[in-house]
N, C-alpha and C. Protein backbone atom coordinates (compact mmCIF):
# COMPACT_ATOMS: atom_id res chain seq x y z
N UNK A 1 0.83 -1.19 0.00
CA UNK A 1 0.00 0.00 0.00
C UNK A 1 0.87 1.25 0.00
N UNK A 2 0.31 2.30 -0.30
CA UNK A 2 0.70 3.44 -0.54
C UNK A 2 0.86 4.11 1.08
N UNK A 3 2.04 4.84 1.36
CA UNK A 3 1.56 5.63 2.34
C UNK A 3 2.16 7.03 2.10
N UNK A 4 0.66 8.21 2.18
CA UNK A 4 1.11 9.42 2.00
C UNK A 4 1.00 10.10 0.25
N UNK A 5 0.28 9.25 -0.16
CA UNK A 5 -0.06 9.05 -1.49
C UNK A 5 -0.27 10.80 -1.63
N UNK A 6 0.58 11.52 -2.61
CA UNK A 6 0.67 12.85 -3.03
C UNK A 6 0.54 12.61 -4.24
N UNK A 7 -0.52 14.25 -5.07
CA UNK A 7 -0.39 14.34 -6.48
C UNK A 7 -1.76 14.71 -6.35
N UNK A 8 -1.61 14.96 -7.84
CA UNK A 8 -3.12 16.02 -8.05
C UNK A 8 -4.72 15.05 -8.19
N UNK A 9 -5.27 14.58 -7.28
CA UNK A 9 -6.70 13.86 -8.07
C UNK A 9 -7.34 14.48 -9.72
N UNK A 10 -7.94 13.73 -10.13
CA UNK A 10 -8.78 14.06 -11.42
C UNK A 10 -9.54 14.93 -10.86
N UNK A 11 -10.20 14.94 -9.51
CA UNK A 11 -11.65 15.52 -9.98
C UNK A 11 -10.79 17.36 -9.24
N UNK A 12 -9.75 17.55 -8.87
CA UNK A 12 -8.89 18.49 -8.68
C UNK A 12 -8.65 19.56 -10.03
N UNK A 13 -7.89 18.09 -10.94
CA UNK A 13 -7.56 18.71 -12.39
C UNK A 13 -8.50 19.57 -12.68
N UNK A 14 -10.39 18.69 -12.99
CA UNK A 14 -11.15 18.97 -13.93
C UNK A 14 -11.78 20.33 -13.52
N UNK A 15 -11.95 20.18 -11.84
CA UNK A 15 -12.44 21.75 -11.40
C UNK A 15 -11.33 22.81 -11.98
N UNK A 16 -10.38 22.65 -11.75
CA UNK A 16 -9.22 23.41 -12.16
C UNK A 16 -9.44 23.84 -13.65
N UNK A 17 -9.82 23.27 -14.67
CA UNK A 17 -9.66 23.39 -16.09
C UNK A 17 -11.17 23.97 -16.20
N UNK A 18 -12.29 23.25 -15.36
CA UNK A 18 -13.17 24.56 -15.74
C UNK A 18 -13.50 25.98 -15.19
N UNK A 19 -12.49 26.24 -14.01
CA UNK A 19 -12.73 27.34 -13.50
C UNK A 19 -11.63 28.30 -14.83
N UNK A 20 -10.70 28.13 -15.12
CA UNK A 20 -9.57 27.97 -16.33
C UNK A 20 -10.78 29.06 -17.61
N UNK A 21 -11.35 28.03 -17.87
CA UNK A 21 -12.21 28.31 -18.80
C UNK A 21 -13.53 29.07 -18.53
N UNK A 22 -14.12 29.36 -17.39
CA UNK A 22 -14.88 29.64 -17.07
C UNK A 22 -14.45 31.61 -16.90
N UNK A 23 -13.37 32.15 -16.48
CA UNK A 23 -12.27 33.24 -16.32
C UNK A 23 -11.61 33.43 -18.23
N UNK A 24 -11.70 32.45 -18.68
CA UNK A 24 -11.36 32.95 -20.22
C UNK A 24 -12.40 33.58 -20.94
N UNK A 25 -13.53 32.56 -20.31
CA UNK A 25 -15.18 33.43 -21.29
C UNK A 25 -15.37 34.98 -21.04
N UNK A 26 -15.38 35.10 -19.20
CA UNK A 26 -15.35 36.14 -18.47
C UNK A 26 -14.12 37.39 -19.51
N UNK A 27 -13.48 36.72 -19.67
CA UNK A 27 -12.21 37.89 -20.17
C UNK A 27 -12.61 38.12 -21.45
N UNK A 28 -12.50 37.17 -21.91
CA UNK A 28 -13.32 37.32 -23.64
C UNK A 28 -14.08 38.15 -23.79
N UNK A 29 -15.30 37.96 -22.78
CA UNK A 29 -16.81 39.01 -23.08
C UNK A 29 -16.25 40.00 -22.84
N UNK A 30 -15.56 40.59 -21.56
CA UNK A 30 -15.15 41.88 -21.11
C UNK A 30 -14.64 42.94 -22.21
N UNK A 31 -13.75 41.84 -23.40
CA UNK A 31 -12.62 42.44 -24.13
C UNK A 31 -13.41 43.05 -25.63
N UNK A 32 -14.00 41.62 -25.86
CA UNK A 32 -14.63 42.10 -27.18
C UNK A 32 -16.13 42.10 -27.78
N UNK A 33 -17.22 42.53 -26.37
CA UNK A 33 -18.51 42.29 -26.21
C UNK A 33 -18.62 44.18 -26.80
N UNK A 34 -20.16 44.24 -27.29
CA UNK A 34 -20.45 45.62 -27.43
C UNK A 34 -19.68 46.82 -26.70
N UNK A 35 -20.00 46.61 -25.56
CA UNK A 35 -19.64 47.43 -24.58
C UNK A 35 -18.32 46.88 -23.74
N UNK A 36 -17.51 46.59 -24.26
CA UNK A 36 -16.35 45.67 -23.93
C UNK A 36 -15.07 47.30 -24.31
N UNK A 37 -14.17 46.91 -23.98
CA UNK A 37 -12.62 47.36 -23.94
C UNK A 37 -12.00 48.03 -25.07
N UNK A 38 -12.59 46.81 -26.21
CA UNK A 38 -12.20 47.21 -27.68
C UNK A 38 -12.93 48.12 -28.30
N UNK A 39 -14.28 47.98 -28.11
CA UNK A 39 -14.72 49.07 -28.86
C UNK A 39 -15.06 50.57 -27.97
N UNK A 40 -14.47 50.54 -26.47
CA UNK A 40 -14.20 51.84 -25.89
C UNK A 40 -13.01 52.16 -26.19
N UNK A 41 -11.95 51.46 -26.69
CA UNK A 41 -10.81 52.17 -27.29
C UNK A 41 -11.02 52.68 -28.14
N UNK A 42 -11.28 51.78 -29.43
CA UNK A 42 -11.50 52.49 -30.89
C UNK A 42 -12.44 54.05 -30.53
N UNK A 43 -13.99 53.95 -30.00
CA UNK A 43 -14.21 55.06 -29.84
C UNK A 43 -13.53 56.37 -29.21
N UNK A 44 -12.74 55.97 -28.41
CA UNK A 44 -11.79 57.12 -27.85
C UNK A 44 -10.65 57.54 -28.64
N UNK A 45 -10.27 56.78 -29.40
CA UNK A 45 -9.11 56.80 -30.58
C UNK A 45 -9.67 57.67 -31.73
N UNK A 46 -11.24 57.96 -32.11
CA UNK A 46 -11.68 58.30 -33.11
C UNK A 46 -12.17 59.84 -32.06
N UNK A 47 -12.48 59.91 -31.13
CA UNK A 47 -12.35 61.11 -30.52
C UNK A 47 -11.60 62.05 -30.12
N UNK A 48 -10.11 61.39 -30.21
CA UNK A 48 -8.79 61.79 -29.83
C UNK A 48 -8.60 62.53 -31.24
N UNK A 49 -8.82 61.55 -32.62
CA UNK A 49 -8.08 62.36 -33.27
C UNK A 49 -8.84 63.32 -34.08
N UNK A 50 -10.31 63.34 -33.38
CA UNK A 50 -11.15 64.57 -34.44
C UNK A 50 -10.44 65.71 -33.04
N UNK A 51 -10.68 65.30 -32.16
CA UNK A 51 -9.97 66.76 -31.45
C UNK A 51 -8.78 67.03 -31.57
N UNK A 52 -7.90 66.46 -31.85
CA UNK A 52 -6.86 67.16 -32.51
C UNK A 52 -7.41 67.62 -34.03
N UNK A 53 -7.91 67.33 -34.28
CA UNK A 53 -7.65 67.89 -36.24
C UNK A 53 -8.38 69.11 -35.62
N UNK A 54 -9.68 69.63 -34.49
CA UNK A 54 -10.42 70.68 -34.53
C UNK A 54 -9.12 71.78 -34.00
N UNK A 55 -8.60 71.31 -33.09
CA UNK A 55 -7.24 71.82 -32.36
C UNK A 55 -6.39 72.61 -33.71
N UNK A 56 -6.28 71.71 -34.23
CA UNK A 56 -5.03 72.50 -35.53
C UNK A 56 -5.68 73.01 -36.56
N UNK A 57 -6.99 72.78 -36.85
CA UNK A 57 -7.77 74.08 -37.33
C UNK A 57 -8.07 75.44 -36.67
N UNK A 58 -8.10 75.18 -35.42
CA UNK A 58 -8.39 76.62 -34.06
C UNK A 58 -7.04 77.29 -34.49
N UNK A 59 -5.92 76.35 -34.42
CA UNK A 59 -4.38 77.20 -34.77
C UNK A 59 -4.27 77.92 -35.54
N UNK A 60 -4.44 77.12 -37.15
CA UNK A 60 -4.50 77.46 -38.31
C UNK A 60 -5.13 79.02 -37.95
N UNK A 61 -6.19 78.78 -37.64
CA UNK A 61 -7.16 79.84 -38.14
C UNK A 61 -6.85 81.23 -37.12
N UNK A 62 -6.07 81.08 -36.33
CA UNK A 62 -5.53 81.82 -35.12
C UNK A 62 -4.17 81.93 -35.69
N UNK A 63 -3.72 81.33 -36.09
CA UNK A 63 -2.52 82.15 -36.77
C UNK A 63 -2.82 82.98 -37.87
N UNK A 64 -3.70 82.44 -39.13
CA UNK A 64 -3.85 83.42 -40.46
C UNK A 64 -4.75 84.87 -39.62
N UNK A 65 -5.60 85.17 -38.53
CA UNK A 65 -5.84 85.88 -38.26
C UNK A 65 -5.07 87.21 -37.40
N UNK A 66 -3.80 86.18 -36.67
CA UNK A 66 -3.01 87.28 -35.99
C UNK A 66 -1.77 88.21 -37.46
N UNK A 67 -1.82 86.94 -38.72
CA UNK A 67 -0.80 87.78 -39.65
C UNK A 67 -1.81 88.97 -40.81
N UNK A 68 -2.99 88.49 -40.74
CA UNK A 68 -4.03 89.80 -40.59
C UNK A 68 -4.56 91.03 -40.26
N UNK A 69 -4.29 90.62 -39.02
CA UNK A 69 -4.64 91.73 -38.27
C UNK A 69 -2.78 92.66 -38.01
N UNK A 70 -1.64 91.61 -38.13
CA UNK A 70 -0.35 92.50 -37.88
C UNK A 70 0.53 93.08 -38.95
N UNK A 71 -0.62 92.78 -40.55
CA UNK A 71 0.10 93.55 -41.63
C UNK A 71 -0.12 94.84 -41.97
């Protein structure tokens, strides 16, 4: 007989592999669901760069007005 019998049981493994998987779905949905990660980046990425382009039109248009008004 065994004494002191160490090592992982099966029914150890299998909880193990579905909690595993159960934390991958969880991450999955989080990442790339409607309202998920990815598409609050992209939207902030497409907000970032219309405010800059309005930004360097405000310039633009603030500079041709100060060489306007200083000729």
């Amino acid at each position: 007989m065994l004494k002191g019998k160490n090592g992982i049981t099966l029914v150890a493994l299998v909880i193990t592999i579905v909690i595993i998987i159960i934390l991958a779905t969880i991450t999955i949905k989080t990442v790339f669901d409607d309202n998920g990660i990815v598409p609050y980046a992209e939207k902030a990425k497409i907000e970032t760069e219309t405010s800059a382009d309005k930004e360097a039109l405000q310039m633009l248009y603030a500079e041709l007005y100060l060489k306007r008004t200083w000729c």
